[in-house]
N, C-alpha and C. Protein backbone atom coordinates (compact mmCIF):
# COMPACT_ATOMS: atom_id res chain seq x y z
N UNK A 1 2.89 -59.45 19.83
CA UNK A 1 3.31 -58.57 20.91
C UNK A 1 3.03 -57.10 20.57
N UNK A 2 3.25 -57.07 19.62
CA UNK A 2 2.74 -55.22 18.73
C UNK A 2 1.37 -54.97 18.90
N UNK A 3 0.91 -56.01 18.54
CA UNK A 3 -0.32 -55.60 18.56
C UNK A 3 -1.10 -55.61 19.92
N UNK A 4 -0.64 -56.37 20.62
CA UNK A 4 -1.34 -56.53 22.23
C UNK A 4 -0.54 -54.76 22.55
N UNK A 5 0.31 -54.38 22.27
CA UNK A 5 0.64 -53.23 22.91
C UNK A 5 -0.16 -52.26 22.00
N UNK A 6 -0.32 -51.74 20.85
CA UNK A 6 -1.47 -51.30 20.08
C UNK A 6 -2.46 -51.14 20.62
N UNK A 7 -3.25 -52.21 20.97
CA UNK A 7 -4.59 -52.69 21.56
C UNK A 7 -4.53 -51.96 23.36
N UNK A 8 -3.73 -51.85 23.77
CA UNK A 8 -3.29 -50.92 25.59
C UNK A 8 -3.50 -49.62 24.62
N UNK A 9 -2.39 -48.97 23.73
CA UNK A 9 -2.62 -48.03 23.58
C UNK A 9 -3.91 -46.86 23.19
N UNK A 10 -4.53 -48.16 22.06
CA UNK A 10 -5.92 -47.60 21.45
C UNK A 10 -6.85 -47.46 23.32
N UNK A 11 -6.69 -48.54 24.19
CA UNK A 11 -7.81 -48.67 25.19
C UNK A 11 -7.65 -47.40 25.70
N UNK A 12 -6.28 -47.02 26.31
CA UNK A 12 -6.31 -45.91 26.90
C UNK A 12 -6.12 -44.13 26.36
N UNK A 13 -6.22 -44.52 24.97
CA UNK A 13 -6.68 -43.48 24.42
C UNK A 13 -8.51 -43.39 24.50
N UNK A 14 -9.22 -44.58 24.10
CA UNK A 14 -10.58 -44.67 24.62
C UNK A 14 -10.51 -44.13 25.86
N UNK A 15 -9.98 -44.53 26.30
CA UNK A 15 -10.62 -43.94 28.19
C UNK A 15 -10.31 -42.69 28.71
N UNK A 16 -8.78 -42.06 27.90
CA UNK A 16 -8.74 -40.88 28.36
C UNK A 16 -10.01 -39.93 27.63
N UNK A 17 -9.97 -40.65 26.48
CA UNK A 17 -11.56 -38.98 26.09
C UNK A 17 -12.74 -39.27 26.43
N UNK A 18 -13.02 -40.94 27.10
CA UNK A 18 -14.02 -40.78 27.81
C UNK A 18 -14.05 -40.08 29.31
N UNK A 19 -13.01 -39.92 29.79
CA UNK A 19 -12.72 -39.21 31.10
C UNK A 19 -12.80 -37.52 30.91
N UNK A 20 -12.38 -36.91 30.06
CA UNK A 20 -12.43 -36.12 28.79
C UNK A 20 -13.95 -35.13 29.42
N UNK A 21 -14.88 -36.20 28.23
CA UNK A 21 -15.97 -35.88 28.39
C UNK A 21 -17.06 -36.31 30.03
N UNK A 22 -16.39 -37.15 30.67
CA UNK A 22 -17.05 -37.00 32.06
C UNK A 22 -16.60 -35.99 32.75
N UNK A 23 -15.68 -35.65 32.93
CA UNK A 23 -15.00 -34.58 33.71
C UNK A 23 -15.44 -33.07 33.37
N UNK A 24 -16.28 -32.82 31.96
CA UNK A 24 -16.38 -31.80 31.49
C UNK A 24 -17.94 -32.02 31.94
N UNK A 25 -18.61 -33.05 32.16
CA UNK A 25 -19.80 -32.99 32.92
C UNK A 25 -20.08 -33.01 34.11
N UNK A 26 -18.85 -32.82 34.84
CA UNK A 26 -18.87 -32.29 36.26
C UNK A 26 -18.93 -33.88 36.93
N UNK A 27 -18.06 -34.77 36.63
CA UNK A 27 -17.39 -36.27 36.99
C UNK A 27 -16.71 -36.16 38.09
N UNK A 28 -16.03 -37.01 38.79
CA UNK A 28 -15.32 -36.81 40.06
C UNK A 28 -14.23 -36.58 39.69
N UNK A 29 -13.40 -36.18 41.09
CA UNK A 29 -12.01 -35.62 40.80
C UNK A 29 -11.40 -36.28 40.03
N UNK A 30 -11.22 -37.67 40.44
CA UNK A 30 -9.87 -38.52 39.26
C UNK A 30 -10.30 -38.26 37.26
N UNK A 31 -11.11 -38.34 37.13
CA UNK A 31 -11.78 -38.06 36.10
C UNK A 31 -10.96 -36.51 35.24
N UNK A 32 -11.14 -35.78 36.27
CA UNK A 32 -10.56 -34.38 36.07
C UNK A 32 -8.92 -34.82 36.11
N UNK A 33 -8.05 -35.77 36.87
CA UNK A 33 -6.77 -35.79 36.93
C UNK A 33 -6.32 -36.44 35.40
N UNK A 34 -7.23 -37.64 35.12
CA UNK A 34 -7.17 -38.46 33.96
C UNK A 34 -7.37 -37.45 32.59
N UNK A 35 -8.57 -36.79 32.59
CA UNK A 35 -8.54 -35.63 31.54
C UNK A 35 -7.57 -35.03 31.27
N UNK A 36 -6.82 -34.07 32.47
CA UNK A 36 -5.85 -33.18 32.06
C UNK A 36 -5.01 -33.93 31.49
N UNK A 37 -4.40 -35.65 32.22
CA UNK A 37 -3.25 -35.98 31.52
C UNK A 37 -3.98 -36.25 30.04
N UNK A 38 -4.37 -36.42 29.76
CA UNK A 38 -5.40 -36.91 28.15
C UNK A 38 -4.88 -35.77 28.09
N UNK A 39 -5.73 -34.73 27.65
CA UNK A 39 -5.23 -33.03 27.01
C UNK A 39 -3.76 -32.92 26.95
N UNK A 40 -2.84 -33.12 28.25
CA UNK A 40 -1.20 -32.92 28.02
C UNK A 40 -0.67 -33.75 27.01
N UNK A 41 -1.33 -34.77 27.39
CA UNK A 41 -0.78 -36.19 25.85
C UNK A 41 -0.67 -35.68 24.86
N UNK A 42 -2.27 -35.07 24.35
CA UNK A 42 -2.80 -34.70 23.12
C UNK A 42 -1.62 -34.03 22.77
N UNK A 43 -1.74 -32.62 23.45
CA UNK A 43 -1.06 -31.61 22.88
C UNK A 43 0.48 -32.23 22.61
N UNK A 44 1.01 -32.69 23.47
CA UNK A 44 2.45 -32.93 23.00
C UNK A 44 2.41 -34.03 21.94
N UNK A 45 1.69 -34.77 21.74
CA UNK A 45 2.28 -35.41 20.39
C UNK A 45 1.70 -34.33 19.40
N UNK A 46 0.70 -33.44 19.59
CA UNK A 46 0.81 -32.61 18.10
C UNK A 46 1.38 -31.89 17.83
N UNK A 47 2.34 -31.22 18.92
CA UNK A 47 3.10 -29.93 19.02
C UNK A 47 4.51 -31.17 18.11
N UNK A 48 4.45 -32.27 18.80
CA UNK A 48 5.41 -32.93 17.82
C UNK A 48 5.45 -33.65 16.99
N UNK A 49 4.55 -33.70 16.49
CA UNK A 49 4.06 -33.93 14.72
C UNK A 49 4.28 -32.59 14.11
N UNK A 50 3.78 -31.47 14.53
CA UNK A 50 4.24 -30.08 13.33
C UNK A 50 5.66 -29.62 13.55
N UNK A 51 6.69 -29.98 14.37
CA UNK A 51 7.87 -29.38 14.55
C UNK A 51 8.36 -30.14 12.99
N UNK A 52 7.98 -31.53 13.19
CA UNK A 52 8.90 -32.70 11.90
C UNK A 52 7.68 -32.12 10.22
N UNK A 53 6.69 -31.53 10.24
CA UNK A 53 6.13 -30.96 8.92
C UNK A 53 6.09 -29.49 9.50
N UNK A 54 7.10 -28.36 9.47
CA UNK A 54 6.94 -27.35 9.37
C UNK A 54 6.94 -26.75 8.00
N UNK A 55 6.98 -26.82 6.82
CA UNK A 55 7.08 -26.13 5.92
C UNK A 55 6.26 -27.14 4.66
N UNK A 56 5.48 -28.61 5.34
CA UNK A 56 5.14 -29.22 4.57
C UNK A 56 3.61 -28.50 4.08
N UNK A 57 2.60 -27.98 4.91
CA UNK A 57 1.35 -27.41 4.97
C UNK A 57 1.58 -25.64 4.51
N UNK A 58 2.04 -25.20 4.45
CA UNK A 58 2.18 -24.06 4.43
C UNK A 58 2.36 -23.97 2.12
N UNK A 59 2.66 -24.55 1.60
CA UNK A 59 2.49 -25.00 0.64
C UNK A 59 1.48 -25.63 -0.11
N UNK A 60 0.45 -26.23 0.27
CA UNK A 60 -0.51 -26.57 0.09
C UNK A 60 -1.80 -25.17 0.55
N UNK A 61 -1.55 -24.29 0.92
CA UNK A 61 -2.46 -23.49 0.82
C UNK A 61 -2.39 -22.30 0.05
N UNK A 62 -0.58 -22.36 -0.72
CA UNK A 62 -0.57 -21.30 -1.63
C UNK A 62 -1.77 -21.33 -3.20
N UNK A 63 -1.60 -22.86 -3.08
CA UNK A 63 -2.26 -23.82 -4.44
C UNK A 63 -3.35 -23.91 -4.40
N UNK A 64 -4.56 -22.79 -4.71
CA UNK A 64 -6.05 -23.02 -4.56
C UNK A 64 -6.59 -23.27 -5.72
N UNK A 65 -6.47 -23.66 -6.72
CA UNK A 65 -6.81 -23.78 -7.86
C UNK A 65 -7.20 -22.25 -8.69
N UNK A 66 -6.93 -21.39 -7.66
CA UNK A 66 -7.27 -20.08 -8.66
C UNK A 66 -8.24 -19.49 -8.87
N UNK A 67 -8.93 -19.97 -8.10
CA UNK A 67 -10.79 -19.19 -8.38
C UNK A 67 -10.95 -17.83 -7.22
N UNK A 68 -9.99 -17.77 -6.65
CA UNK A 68 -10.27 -16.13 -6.05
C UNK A 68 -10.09 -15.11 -7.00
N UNK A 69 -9.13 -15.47 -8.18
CA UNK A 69 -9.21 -14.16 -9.41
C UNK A 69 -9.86 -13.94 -10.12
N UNK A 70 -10.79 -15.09 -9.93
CA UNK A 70 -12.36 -14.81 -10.82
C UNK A 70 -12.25 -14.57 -12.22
């Protein structure tokens, strides 16, 4: 059952960035309705992936191994 729902999710992630990229080639309207929701998706699950690692990345770029002091 996980996985049949997995398998919906992966499809319509396929289809929203293929709508994505038709719509950005001048595709018909629904194309353009399907895109934007694709883009709104996007953004909100990444806006909520960095709220839960705010201070995890910001640490990893203090640590360069040191070769800017030459």
């Amino acid at each position: 059952m996980i996985l049949l729902l997995l398998c919906v999710v992966l499809l319509l992630a396929v289809g929203g960035c293929a709508c994505v990229v038709w719509a950005a080639r001048g595709g018909p309207s629904w194309t353009r309705a399907v895109a934007k929701t694709t883009l709104v998706a996007g953004e909100l699950v990444r806006s909520s992936g960095r709220s839960g690692r705010s201070s995890g990345r910001s640490g990893a770029d203090d640590d360069s191994g040191g070769s800017s002091d030459g």
